[in-house]
Protein backbone atom coordinates (compact mmCIF):
# COMPACT_ATOMS: atom_id res chain seq x y z
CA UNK A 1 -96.48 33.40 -54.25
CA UNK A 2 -96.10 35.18 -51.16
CA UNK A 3 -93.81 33.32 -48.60
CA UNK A 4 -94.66 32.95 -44.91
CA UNK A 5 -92.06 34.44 -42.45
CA UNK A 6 -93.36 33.54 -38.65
CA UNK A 7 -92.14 35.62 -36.27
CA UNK A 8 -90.66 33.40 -33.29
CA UNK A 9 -91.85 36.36 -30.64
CA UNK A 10 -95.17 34.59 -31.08
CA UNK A 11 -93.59 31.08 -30.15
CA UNK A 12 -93.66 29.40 -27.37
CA UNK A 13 -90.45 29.64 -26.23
CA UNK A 14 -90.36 26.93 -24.15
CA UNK A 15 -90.65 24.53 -26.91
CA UNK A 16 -88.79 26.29 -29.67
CA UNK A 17 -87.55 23.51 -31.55
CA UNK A 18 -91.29 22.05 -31.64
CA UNK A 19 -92.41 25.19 -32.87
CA UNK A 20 -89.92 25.50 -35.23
CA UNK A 21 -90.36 21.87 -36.45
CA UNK A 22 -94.18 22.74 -36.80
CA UNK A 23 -93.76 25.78 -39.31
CA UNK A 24 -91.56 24.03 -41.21
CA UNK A 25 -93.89 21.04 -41.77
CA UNK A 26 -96.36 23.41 -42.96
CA UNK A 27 -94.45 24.52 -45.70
CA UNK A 28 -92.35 27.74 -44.32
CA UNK A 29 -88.79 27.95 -45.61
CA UNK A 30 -88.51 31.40 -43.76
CA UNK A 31 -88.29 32.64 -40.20
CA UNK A 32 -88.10 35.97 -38.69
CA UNK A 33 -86.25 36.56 -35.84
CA UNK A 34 -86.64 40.22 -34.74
CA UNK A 35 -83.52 41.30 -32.48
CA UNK A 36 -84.05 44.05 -30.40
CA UNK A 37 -81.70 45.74 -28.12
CA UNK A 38 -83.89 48.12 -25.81
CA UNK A 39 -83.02 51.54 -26.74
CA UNK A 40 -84.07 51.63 -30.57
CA UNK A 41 -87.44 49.60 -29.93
CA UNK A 42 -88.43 49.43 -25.93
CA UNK A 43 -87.80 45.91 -25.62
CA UNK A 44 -85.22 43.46 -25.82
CA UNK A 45 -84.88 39.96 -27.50
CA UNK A 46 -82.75 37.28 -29.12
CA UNK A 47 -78.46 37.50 -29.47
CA UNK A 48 -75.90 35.89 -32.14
CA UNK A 49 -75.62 32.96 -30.75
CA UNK A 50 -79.14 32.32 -30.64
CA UNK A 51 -79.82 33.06 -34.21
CA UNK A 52 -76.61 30.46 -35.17
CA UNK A 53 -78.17 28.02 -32.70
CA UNK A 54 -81.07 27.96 -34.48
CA UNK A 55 -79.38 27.48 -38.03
CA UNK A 56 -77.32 24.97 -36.64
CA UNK A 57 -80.71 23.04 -35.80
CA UNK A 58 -82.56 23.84 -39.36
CA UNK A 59 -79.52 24.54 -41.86
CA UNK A 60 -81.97 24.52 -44.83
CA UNK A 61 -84.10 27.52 -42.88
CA UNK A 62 -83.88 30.42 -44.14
CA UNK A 63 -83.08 32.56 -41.00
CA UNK A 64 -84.73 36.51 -41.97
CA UNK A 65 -83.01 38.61 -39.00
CA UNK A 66 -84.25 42.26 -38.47
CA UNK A 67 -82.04 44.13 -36.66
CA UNK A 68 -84.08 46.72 -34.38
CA UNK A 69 -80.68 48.10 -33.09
CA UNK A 70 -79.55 51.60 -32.89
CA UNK A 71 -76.06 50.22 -34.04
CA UNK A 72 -76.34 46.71 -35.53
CA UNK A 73 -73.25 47.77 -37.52
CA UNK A 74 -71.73 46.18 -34.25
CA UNK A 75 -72.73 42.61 -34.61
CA UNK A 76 -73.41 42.35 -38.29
CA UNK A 77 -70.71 39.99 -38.76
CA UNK A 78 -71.98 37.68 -35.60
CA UNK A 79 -75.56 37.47 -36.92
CA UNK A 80 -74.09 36.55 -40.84
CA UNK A 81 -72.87 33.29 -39.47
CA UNK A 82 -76.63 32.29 -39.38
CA UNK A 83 -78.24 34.24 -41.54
CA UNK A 84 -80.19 34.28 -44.86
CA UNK A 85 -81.24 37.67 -45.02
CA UNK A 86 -79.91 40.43 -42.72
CA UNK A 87 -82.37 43.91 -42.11
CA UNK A 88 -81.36 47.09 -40.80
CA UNK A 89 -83.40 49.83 -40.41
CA UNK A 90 -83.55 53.45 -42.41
CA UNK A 91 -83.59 55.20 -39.10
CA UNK A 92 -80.46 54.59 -37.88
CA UNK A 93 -77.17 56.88 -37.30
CA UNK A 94 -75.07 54.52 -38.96
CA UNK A 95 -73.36 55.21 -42.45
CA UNK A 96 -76.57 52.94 -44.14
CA UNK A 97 -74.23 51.72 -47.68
CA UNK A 98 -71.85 50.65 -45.81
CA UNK A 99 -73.83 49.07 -43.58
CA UNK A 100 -75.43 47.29 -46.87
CA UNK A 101 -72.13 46.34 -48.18
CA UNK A 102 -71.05 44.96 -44.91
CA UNK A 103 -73.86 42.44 -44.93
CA UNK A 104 -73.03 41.73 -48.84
CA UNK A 105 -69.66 40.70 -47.85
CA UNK A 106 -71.05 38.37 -45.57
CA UNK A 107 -72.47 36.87 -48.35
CA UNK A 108 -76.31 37.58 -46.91
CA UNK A 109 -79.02 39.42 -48.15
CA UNK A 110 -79.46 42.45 -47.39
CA UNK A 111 -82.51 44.23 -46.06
CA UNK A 112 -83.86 47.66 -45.32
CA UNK A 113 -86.46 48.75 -42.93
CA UNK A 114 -89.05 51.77 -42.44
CA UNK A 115 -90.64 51.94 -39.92
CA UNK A 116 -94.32 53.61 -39.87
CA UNK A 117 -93.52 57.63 -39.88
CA UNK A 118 -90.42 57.15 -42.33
CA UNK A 119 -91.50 57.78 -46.04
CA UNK A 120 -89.86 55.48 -48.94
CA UNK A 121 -88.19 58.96 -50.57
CA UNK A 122 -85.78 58.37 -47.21
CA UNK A 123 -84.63 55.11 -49.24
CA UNK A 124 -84.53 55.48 -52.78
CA UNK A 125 -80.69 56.61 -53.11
CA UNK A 126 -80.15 53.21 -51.45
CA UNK A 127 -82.82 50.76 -53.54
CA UNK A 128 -79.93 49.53 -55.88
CA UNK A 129 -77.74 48.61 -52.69
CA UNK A 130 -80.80 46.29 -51.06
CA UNK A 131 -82.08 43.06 -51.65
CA UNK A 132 -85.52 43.25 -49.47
CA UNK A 133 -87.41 46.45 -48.01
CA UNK A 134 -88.78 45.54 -45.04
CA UNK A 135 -92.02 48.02 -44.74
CA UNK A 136 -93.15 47.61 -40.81
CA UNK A 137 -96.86 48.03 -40.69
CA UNK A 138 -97.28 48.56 -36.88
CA UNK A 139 -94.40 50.17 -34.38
CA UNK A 140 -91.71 48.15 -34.10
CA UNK A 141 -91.56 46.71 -30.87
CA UNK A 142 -94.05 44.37 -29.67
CA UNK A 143 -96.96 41.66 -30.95
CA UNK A 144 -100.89 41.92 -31.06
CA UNK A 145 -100.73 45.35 -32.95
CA UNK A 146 -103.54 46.68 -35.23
CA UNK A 147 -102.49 46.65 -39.31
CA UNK A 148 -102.15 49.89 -40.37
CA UNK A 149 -103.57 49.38 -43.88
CA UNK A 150 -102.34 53.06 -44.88
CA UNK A 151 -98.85 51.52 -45.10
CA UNK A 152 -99.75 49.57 -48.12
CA UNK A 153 -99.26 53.10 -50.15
CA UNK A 154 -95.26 52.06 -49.28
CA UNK A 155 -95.64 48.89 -51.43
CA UNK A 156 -97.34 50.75 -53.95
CA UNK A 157 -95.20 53.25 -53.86
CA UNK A 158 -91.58 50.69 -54.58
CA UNK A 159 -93.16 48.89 -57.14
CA UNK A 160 -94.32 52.19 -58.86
CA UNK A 161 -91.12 53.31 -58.91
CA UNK A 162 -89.54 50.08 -60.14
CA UNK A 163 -87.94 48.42 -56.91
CA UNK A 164 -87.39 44.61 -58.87
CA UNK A 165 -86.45 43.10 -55.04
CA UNK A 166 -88.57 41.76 -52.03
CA UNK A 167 -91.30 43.86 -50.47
CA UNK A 168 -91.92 42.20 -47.07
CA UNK A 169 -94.07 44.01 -44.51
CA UNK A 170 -94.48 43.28 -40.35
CA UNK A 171 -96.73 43.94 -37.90
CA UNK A 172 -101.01 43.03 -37.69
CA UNK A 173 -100.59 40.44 -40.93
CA UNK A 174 -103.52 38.33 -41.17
CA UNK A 175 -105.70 36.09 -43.58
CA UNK A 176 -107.87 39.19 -43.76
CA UNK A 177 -105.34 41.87 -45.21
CA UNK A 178 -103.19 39.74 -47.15
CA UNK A 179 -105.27 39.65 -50.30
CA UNK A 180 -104.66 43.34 -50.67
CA UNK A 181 -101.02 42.98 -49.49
CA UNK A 182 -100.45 41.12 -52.17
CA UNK A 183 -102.03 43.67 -54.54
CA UNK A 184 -99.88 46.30 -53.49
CA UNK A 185 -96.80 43.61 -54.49
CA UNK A 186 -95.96 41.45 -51.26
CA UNK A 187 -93.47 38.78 -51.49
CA UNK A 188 -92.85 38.01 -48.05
CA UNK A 189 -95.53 38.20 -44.93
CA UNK A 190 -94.38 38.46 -41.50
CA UNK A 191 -96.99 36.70 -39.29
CA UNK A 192 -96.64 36.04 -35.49
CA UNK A 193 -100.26 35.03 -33.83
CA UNK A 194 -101.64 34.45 -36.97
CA UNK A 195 -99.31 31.70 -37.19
CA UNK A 196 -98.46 30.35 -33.81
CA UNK A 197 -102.53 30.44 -32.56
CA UNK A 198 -103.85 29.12 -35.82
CA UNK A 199 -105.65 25.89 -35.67
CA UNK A 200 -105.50 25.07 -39.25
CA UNK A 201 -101.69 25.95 -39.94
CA UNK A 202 -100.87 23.63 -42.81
CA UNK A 203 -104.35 24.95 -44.67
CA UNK A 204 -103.61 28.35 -44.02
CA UNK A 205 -100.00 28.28 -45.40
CA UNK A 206 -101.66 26.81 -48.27
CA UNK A 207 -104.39 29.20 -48.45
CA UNK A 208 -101.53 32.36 -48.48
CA UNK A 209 -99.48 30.57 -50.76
CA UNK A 210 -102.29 30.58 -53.41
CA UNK A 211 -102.86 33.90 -53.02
């Protein structure tokens, strides 16, 4: 079953806990929150205390926080207190393993990300050390983008090899392209507008989860 991650960019802000409250009624026990700290990505988001605000609200959430930071090895220990799963990305300066075991010792998840240019052979010395590979199907950065479907060859490509852990992907997710996402061995499906516009939410969550 794949599980539904919406992405609170696309929420209205305004009325976060309502939006919340409204995935989580349709059956998502995941939320991505995508930090980003304006140098790594051109744009800036949410903080710490934000994503502990949040789990403080919705304990039983499971709080999926991607680090778009060209040194979250700065604040891993400030987004753990809320966290289920913690993601850092491939492209980073930062010593990745220890990185990884940093966020293990926190007692979260841990998560890896490429982004579209970065090829999966950048990863493999560090497959046994992760616990989801975050595979980013647009630029990282901003909402609305086109799917690129070619990035489905990096799903193929970790299950060929034998990766046993989560394959999530980001970035253009919609009813139309998750069929095949789930082909090329999706477990968890980042959605923003596909999520926070639909007018059928509960049936759609339905609909992926019987995929």
């Amino acid at each position: 079953m794949i599980r539904v991650a919406p992405s609170i960019l696309a929420a209205d802000l305004l009325h976060l806990y309502d939006e919340i409250q409204k995935v989580v009624s349709a059956g998502c026990d995941v939320l991505h929150v995508d930090v980003m700290d304006g140098h790594f990505v051109p744009n800036l988001s949410f903080g710490p205390d934000f994503v502990n605000e949040i789990h403080q609200a919705f304990p039983e959430l499971k709080l999926d926080v991607h680090l778009m930071m060209e040194h979250p090895e700065q604040y891993i220990r400030r987004f753990a207190k809320g966290a289920w799963n913690i993601t850092v990305h491939a492209e980073i300066t930062a010593n990745l393993p220890d990185v990884l075991e940093e966020i293990k010792d926190c007692g979260v998840c841990r998560g890896i990300s490429l982004k579209p240019a970065t090829p999966v052979s950048n990863i493999v010395h560090l497959l046994d050390k992760t616990d989801l590979v975050l595979i980013m199907t647009v630029e990282p950065g901003f909402g609305g983008q086109p799917f690129k479907w070619e990035m489905l060859d990096k799903l193929r490509e970790l299950r060929r090899i034998g990766y046993q852990g989560l394959l999530e992907a980001d970035g253009g997710l919609t009813m139309d392209n998750l069929p095949e996402c789930k082909q090329a061995g999706l477990d968890v499906a980042v959605m923003g507008t596909a999520v926070y516009r639909s007018q059928h939410l509960l049936e759609d969550i339905q609909k992926i989860h019987s995929l």
